[in-house]
Protein backbone atom coordinates (compact mmCIF):
# COMPACT_ATOMS: atom_id res chain seq x y z
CA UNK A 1 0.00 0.00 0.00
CA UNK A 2 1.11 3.42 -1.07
CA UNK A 3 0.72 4.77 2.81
CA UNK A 4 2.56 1.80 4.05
CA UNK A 5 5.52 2.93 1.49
CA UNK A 6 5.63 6.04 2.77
CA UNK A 7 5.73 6.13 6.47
CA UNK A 8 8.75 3.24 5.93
CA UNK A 9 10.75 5.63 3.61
CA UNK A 10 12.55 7.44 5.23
CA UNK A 11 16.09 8.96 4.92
CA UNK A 12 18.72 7.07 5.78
CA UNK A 13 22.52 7.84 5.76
CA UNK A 14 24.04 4.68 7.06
CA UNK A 15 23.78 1.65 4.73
CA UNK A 16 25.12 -2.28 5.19
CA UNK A 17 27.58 -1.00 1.93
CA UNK A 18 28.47 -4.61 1.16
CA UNK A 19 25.15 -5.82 0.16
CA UNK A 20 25.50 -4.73 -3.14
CA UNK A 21 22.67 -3.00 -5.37
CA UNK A 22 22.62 -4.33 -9.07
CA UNK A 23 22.54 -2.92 -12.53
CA UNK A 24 19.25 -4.03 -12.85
CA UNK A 25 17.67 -3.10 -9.86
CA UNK A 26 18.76 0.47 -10.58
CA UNK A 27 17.56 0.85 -14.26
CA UNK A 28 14.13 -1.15 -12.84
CA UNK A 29 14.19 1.92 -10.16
CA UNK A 30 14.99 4.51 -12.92
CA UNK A 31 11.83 2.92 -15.08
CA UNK A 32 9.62 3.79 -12.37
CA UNK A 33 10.86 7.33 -12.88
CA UNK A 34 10.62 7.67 -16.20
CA UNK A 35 6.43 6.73 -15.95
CA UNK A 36 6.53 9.83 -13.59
CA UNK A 37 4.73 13.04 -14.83
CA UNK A 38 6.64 15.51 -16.12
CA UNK A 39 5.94 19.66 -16.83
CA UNK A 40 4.53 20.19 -20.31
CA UNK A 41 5.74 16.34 -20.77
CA UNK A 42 9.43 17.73 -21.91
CA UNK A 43 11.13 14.54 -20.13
CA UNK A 44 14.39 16.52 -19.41
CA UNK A 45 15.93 14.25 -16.90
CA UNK A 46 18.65 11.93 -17.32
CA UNK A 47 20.26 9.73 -14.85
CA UNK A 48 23.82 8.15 -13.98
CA UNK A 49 23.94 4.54 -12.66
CA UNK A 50 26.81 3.96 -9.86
CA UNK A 51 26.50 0.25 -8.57
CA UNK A 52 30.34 -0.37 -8.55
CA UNK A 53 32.94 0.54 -5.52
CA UNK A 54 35.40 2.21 -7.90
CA UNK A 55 32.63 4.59 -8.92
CA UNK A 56 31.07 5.05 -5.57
CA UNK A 57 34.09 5.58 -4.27
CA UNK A 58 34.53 8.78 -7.03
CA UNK A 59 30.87 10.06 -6.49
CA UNK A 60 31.37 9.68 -2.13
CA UNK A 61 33.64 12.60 -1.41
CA UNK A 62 31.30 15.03 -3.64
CA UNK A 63 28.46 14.65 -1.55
CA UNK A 64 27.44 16.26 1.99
CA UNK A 65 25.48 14.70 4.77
CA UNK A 66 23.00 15.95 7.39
CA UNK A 67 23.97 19.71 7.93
CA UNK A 68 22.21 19.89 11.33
CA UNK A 69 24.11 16.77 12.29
CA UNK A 70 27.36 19.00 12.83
CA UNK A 71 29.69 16.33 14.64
CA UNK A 72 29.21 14.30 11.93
CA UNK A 73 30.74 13.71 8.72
CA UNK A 74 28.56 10.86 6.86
CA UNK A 75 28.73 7.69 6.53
CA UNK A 76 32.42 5.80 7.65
CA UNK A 77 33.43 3.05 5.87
CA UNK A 78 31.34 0.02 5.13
CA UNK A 79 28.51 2.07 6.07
CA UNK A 80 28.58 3.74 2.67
CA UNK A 81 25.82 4.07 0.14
CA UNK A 82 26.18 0.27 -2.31
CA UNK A 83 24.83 2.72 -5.08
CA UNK A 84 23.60 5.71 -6.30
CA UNK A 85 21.55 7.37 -9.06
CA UNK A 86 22.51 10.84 -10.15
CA UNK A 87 19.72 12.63 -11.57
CA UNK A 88 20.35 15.18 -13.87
CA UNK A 89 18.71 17.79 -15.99
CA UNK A 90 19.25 17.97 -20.21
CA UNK A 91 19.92 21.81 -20.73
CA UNK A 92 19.44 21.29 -24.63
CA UNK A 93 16.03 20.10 -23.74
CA UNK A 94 14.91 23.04 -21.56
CA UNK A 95 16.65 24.89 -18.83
CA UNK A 96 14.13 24.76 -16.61
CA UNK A 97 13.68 21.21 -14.46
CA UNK A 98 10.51 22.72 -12.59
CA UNK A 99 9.69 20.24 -10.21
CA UNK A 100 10.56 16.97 -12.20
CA UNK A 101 13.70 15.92 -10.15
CA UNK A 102 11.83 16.21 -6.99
CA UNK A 103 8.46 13.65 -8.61
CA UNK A 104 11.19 11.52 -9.39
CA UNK A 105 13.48 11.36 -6.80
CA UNK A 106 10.80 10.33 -4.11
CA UNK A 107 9.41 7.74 -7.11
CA UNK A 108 12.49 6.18 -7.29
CA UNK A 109 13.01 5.86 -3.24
CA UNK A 110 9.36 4.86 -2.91
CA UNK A 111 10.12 2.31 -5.31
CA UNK A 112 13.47 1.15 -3.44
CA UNK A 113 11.86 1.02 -0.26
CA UNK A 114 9.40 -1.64 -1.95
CA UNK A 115 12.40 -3.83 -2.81
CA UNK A 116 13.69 -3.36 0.61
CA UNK A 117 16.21 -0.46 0.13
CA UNK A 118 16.67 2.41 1.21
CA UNK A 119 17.80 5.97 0.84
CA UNK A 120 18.72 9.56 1.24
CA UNK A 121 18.42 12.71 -1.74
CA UNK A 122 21.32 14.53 -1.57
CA UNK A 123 21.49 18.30 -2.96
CA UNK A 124 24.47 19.38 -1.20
CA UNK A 125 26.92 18.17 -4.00
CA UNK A 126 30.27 19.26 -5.28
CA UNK A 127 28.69 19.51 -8.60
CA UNK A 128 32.10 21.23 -10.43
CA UNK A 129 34.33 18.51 -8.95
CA UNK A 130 31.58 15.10 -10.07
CA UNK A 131 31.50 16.61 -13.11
CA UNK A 132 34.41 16.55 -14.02
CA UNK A 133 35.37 13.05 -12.37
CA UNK A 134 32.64 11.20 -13.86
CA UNK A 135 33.85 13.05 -17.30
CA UNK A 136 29.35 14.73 -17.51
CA UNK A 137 29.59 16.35 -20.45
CA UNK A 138 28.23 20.05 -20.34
CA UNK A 139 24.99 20.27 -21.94
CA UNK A 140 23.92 17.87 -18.12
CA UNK A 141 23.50 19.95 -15.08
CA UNK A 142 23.76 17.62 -11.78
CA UNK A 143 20.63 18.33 -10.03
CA UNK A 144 20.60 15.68 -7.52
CA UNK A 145 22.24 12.60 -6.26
CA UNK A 146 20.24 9.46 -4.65
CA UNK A 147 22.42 7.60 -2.21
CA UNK A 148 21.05 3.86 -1.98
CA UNK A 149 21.37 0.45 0.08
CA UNK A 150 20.37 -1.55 2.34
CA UNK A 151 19.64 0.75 5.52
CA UNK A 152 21.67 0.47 8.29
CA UNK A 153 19.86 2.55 10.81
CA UNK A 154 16.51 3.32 12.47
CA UNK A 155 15.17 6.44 12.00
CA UNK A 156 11.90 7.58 13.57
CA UNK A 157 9.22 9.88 13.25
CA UNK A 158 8.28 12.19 16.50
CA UNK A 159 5.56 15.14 16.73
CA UNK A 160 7.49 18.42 16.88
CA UNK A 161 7.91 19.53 20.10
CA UNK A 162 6.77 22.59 22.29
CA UNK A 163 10.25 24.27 21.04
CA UNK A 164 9.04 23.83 17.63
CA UNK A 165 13.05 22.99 16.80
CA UNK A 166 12.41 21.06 13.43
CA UNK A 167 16.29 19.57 13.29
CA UNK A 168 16.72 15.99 13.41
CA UNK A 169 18.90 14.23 15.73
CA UNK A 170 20.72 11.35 16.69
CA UNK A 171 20.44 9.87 20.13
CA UNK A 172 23.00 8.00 21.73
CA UNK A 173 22.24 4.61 20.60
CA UNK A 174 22.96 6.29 17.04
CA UNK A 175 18.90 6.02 16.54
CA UNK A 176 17.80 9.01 13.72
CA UNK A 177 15.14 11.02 15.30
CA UNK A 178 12.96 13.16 12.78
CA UNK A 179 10.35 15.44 14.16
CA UNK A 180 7.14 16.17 11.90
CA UNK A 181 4.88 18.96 12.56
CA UNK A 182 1.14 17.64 13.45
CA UNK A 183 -1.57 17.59 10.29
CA UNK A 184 -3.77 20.33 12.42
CA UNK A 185 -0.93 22.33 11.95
CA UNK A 186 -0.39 22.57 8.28
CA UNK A 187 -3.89 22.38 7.40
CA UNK A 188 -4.44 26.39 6.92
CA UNK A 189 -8.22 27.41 7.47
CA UNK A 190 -8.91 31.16 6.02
């Protein structure tokens, strides 16, 4: 069920980074994304398939992780995303992605939390540096990278609190705590 999908995806930043993701499983997850809708049906988006170590290990350093987690520098070793999907945007097409990357991104980790996966969107990328060491020619803009596996943490969902602080956290048992705000509160009634 579609509700069941989404309270289970969440996103996670620690992965089990030798259970390996395959080829296929990727393009099956990029498939899903290419049903998506897309503005005035332009289909813009392209994507880049890392399922190797030699390549994840070129598209890792490129990538931040949790800004309000300030201690902590992502993921250590063997704890690593298995494989990752870089989404980017065809400026010959348009250039203008509109919202497409964002349908597709959560398609594709809806779709890898069906098959048991996980993941985390990552914007915060060193998009000069990837380009150039994954050779993207030009004409692609890097709009967003999907950082996959098997999860390796829990992360749970928690009512916003009386502060109204919205920053996730990490307790001491490494547990990911994200707080939501409550329905009656983003309901607006004019």
């Amino acid at each position: 069920m579609l509700a069941d999908l989404v309270r289970k995806n969440r996103s996670y930043r620690r992965f089990y980074q030798d259970q390996a993701v395959s080829e296929d499983t990727l393009r099956e997850l990029v498939d899903l994304a290419r049903l998506t809708p897309s503005g005035r049906n332009v289909q813009p988006l392209r994507y880049m398939l890392s399922w190797t170590p030699e390549m994840n290990a070129q598209i890792f350093p490129t990538l931040a992780w949790a800004g309000y987690l300030t201690d902590w520098q992502g993921p250590e070793p063997g704890e690593q995303p298995a494989a990752y999907i870089i989404i980017l945007g065809d400026k010959t097409v348009t250039p203008n992605f509109g919202v497409d990357p964002g349908i597709t991104a959560q398609t594709i980790l809806l779709g890898a939390t069906e098959k048991g996966l996980g993941g985390c969107i990552v914007a915060t990328v060193q998009r000069v540096r990837m380009t150039e060491l994954l050779k993207i020619p030009e004409r692609y803009e890097i709009l967003l990278v999907l950082a996959l596996g098997v999860p390796k943490e829990e992360v749970v969902v928690e009512t916003v609190g009386e502060s109204g602080d919205i920053k996730y956290w990490r307790d001491e048992a490494h547990v990911h705590h994200v707080p939501k705000r409550k329905l009656e509160d983003i309901i607006l009634k004019f």
